[in-house]
C-alpha atoms as a PDB file:
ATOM      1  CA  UNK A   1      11.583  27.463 -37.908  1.00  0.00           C
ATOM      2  CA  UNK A   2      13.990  25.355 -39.794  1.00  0.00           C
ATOM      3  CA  UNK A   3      13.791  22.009 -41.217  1.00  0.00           C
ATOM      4  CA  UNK A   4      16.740  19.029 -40.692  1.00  0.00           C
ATOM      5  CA  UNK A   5      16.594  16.096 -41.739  1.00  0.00           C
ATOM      6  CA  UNK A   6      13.224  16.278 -42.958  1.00  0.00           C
ATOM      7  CA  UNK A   7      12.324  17.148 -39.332  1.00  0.00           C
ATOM      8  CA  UNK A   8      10.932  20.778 -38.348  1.00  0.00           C
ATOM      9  CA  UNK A   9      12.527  21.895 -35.199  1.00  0.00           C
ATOM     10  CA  UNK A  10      11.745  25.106 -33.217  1.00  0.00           C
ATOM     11  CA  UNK A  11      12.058  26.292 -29.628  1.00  0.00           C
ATOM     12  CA  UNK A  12      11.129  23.795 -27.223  1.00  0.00           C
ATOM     13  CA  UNK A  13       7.817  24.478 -26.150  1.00  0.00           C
ATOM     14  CA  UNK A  14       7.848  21.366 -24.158  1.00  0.00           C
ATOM     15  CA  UNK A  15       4.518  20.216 -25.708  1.00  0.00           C
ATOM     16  CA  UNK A  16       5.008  16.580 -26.188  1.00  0.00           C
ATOM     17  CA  UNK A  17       1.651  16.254 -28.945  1.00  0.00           C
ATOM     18  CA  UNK A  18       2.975  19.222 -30.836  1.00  0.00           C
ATOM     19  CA  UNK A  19       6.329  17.189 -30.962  1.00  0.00           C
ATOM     20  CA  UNK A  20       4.528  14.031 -32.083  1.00  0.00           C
ATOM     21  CA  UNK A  21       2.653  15.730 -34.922  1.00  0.00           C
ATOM     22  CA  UNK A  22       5.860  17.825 -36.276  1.00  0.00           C
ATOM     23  CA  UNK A  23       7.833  14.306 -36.364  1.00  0.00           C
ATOM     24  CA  UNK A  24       5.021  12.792 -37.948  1.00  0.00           C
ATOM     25  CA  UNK A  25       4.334  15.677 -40.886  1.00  0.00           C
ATOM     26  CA  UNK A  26       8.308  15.419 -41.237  1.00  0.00           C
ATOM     27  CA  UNK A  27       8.477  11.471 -42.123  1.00  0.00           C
ATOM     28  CA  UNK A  28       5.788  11.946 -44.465  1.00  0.00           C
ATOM     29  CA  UNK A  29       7.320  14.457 -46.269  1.00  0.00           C
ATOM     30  CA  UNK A  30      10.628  12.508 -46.019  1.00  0.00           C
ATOM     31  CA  UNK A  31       8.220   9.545 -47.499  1.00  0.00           C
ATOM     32  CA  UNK A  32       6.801  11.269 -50.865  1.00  0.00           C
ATOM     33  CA  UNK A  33      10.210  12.375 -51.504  1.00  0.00           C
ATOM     34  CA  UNK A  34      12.102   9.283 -51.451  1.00  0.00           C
ATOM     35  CA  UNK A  35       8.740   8.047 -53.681  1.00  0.00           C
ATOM     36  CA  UNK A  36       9.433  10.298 -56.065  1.00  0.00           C
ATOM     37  CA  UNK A  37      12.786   9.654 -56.033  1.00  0.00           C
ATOM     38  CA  UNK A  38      12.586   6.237 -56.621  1.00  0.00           C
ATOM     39  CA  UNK A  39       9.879   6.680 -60.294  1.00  0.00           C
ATOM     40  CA  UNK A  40      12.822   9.318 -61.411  1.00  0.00           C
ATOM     41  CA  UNK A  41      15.544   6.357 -61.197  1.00  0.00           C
ATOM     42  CA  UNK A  42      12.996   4.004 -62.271  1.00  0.00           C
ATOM     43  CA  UNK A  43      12.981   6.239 -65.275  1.00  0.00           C
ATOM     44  CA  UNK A  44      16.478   6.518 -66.146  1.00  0.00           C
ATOM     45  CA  UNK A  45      17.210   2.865 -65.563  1.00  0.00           C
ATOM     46  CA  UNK A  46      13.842   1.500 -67.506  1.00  0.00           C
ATOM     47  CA  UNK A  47      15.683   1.951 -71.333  1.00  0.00           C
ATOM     48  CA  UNK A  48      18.853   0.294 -70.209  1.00  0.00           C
ATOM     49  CA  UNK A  49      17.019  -2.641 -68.690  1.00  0.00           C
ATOM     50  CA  UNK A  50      15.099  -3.039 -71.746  1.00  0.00           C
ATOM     51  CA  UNK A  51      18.324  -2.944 -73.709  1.00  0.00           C
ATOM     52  CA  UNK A  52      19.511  -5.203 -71.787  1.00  0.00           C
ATOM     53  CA  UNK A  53      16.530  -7.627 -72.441  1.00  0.00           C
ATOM     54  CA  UNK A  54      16.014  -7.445 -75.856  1.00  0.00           C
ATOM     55  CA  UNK A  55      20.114  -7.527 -76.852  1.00  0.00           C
ATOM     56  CA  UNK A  56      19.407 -11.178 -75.127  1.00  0.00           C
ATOM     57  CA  UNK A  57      16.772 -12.134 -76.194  1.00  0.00           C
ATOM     58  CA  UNK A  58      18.346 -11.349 -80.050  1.00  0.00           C
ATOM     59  CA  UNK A  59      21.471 -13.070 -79.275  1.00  0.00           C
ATOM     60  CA  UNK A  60      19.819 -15.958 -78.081  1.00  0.00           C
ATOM     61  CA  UNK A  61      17.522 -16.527 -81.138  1.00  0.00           C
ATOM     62  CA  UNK A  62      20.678 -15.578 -83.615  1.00  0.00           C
ATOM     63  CA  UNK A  63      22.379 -18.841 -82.024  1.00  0.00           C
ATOM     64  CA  UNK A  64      19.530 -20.728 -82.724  1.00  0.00           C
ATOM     65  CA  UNK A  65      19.328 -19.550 -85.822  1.00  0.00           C
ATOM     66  CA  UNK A  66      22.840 -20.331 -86.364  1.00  0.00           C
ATOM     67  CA  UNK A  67      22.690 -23.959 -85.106  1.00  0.00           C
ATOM     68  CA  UNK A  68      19.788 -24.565 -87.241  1.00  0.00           C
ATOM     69  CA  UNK A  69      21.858 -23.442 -90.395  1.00  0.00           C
ATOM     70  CA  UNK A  70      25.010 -25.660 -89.289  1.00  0.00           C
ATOM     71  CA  UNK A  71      22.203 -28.299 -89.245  1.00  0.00           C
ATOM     72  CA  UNK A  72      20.828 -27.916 -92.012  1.00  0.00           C
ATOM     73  CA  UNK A  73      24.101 -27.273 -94.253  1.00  0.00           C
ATOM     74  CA  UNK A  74      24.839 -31.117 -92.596  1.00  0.00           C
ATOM     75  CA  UNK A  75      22.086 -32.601 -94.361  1.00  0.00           C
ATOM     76  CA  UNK A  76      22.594 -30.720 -97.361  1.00  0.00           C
ATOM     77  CA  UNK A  77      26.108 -32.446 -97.438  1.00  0.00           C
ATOM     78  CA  UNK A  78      24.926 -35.624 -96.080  1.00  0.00           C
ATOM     79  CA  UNK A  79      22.198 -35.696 -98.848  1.00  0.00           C
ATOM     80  CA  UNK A  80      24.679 -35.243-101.673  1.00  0.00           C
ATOM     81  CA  UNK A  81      27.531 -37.233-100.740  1.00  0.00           C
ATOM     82  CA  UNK A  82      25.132 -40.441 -99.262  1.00  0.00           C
ATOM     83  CA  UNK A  83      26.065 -43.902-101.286  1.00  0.00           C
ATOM     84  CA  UNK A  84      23.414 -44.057-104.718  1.00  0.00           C
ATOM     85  CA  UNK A  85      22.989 -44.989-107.895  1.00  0.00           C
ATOM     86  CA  UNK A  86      22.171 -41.471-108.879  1.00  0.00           C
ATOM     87  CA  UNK A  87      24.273 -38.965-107.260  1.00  0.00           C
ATOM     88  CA  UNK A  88      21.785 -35.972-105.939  1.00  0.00           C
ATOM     89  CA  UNK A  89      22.068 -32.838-108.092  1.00  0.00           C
ATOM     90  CA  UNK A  90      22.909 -29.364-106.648  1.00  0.00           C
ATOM     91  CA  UNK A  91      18.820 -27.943-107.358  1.00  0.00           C
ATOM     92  CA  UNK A  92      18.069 -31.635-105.099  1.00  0.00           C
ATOM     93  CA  UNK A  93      20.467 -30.508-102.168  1.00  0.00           C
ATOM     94  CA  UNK A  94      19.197 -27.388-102.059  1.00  0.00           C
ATOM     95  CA  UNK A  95      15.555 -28.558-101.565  1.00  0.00           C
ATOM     96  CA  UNK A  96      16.820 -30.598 -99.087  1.00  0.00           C
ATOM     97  CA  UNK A  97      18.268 -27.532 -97.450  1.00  0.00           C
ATOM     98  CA  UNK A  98      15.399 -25.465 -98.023  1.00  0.00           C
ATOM     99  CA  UNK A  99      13.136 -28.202 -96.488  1.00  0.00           C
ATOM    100  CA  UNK A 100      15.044 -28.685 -93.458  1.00  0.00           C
ATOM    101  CA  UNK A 101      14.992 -24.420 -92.621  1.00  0.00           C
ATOM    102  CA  UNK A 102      11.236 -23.885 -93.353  1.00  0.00           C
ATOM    103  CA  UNK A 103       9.285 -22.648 -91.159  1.00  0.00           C
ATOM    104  CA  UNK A 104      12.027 -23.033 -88.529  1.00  0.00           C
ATOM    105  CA  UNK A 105      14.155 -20.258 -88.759  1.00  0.00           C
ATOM    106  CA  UNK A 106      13.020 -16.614 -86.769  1.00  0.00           C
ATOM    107  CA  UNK A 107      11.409 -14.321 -89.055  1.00  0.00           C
ATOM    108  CA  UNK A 108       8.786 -11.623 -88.553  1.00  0.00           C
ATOM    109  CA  UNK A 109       6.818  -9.405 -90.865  1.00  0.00           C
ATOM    110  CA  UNK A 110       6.739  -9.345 -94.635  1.00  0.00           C
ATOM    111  CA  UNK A 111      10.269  -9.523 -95.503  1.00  0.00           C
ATOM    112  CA  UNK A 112      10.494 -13.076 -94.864  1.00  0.00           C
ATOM    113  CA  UNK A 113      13.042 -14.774 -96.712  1.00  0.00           C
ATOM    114  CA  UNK A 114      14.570 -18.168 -97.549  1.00  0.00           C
ATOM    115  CA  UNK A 115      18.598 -18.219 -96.937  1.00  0.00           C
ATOM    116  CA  UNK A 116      20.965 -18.382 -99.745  1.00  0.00           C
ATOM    117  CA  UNK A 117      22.746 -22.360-100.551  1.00  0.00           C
ATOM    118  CA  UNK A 118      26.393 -22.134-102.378  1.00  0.00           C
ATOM    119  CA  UNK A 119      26.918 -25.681-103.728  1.00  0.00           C
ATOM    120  CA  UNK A 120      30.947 -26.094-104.689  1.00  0.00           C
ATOM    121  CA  UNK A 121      31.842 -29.759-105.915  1.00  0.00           C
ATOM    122  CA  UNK A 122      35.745 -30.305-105.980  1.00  0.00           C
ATOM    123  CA  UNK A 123      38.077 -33.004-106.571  1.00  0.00           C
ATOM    124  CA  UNK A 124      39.883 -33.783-103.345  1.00  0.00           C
ATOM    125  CA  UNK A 125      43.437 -35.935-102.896  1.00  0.00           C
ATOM    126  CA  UNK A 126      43.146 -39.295-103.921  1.00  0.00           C
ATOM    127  CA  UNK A 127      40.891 -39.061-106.652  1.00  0.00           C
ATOM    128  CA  UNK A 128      38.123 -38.576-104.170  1.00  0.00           C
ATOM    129  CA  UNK A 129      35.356 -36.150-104.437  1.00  0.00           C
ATOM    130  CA  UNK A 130      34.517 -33.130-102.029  1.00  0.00           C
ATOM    131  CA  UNK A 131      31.065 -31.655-101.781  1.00  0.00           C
ATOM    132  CA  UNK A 132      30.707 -28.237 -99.725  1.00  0.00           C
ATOM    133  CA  UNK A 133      27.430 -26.768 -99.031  1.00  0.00           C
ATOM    134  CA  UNK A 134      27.256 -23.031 -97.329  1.00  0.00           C
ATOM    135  CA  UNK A 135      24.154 -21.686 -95.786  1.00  0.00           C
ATOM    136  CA  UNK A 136      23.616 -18.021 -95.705  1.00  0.00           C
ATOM    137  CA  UNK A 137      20.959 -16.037 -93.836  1.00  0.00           C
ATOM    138  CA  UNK A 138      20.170 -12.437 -93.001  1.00  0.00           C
ATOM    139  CA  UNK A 139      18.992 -12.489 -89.106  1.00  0.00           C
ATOM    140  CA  UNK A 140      16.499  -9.911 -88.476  1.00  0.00           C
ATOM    141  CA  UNK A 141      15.797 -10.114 -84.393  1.00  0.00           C
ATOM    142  CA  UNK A 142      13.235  -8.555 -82.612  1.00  0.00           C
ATOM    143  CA  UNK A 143      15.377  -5.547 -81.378  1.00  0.00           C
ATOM    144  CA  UNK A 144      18.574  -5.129 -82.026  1.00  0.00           C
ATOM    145  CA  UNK A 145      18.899  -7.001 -84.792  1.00  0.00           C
ATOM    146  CA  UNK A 146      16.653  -4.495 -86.764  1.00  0.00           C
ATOM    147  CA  UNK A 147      18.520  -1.725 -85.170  1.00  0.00           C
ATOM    148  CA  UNK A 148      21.465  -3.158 -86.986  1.00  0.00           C
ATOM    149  CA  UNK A 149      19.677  -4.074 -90.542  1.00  0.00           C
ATOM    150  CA  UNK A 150      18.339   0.055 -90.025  1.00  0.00           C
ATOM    151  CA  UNK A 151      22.136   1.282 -89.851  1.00  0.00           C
ATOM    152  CA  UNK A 152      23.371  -0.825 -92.791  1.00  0.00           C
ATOM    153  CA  UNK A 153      24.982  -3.740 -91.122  1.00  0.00           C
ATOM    154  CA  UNK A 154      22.788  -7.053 -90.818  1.00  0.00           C
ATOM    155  CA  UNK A 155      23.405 -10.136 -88.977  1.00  0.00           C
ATOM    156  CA  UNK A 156      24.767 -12.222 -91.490  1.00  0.00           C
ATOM    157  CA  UNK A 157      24.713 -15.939 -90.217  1.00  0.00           C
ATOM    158  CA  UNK A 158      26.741 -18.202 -92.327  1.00  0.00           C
ATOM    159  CA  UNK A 159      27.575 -22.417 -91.550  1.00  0.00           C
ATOM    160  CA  UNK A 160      29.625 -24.192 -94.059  1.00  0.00           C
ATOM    161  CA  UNK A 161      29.855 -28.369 -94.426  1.00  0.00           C
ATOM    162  CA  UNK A 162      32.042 -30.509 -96.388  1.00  0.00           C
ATOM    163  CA  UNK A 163      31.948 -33.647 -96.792  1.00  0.00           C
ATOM    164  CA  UNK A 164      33.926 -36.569 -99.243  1.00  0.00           C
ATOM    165  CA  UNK A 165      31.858 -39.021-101.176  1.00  0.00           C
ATOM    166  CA  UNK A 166      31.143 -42.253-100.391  1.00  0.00           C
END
């Protein structure tokens, strides 16, 4: 006997059952195979997909990170250049920074950490002043952004403001 397609076919004995049950025993066969088939792909596809998933999931949270930095480098700038009596100092726009990220930027484990403020005060034309305050932060991700901290090269998010006084 020899199998095709899955099926076995022999001399024709003419026996219709016999025919019925050979068919049958075939397209089960046929069945577990194509089962089997199906885990092995499942397999091989299963890391990519999850690549796939976590790479967005980590870009997605370094944008929000990154709009919640531009944010709060806005009020930093808004704080210091804002019509008063007394102008804020650079330690008072920084709290006003640090305020504005606690507790809102995406951080996981021990290694939490506050992101760096760069304060620069310059004169600007027509006698007016500048103020320019830079956020810095190291994005850690679920995934892939540890991947990257592991090989030596971390997200750095950065958003810069500046702003002239009032």
């Amino acid at each position: 006997m020899c199998r095709v397609l899955g099926l076995r076919v022999g001399r024709a004995t003419g026996d219709p059952q016999q025919m019925q049950v050979d068919a049958a025993a075939g397209r089960v066969h046929a069945h577990r195979t194509q089962r089997g088939m199906a885990v092995v792909e499942f397999a091989l596809i299963l890391p990519l997909l999850l690549l796939v998933l976590l790479g967005t999931i980590d870009i997605s949270l370094a944008l929000l990170d990154k709009s919640l930095l531009t944010n709060a480098s806005r009020e930093g700038a808004r704080a210091g250049v804002v019509a008063r009596n007394t102008k804020l100092s650079d330690a008072d726009i920084e709290k006003v920074v640090l305020s504005y990220t606690r507790g809102s930027l995406m951080q996981w484990g021990a290694n939490a950490q506050n992101p760096k403020v760069q304060i620069v005060r310059a004169n600007w034309k027509d006698d007016q002043q500048s103020l320019e305050v830079t956020v810095s932060f190291t994005f850690q991700g679920v995934g892939l952004g540890q991947l990257f901290s592991v090989l030596g090269q971390p997200w750095k998010l950065t958003a810069s403001t500046v702003m002239l006084q009032e």
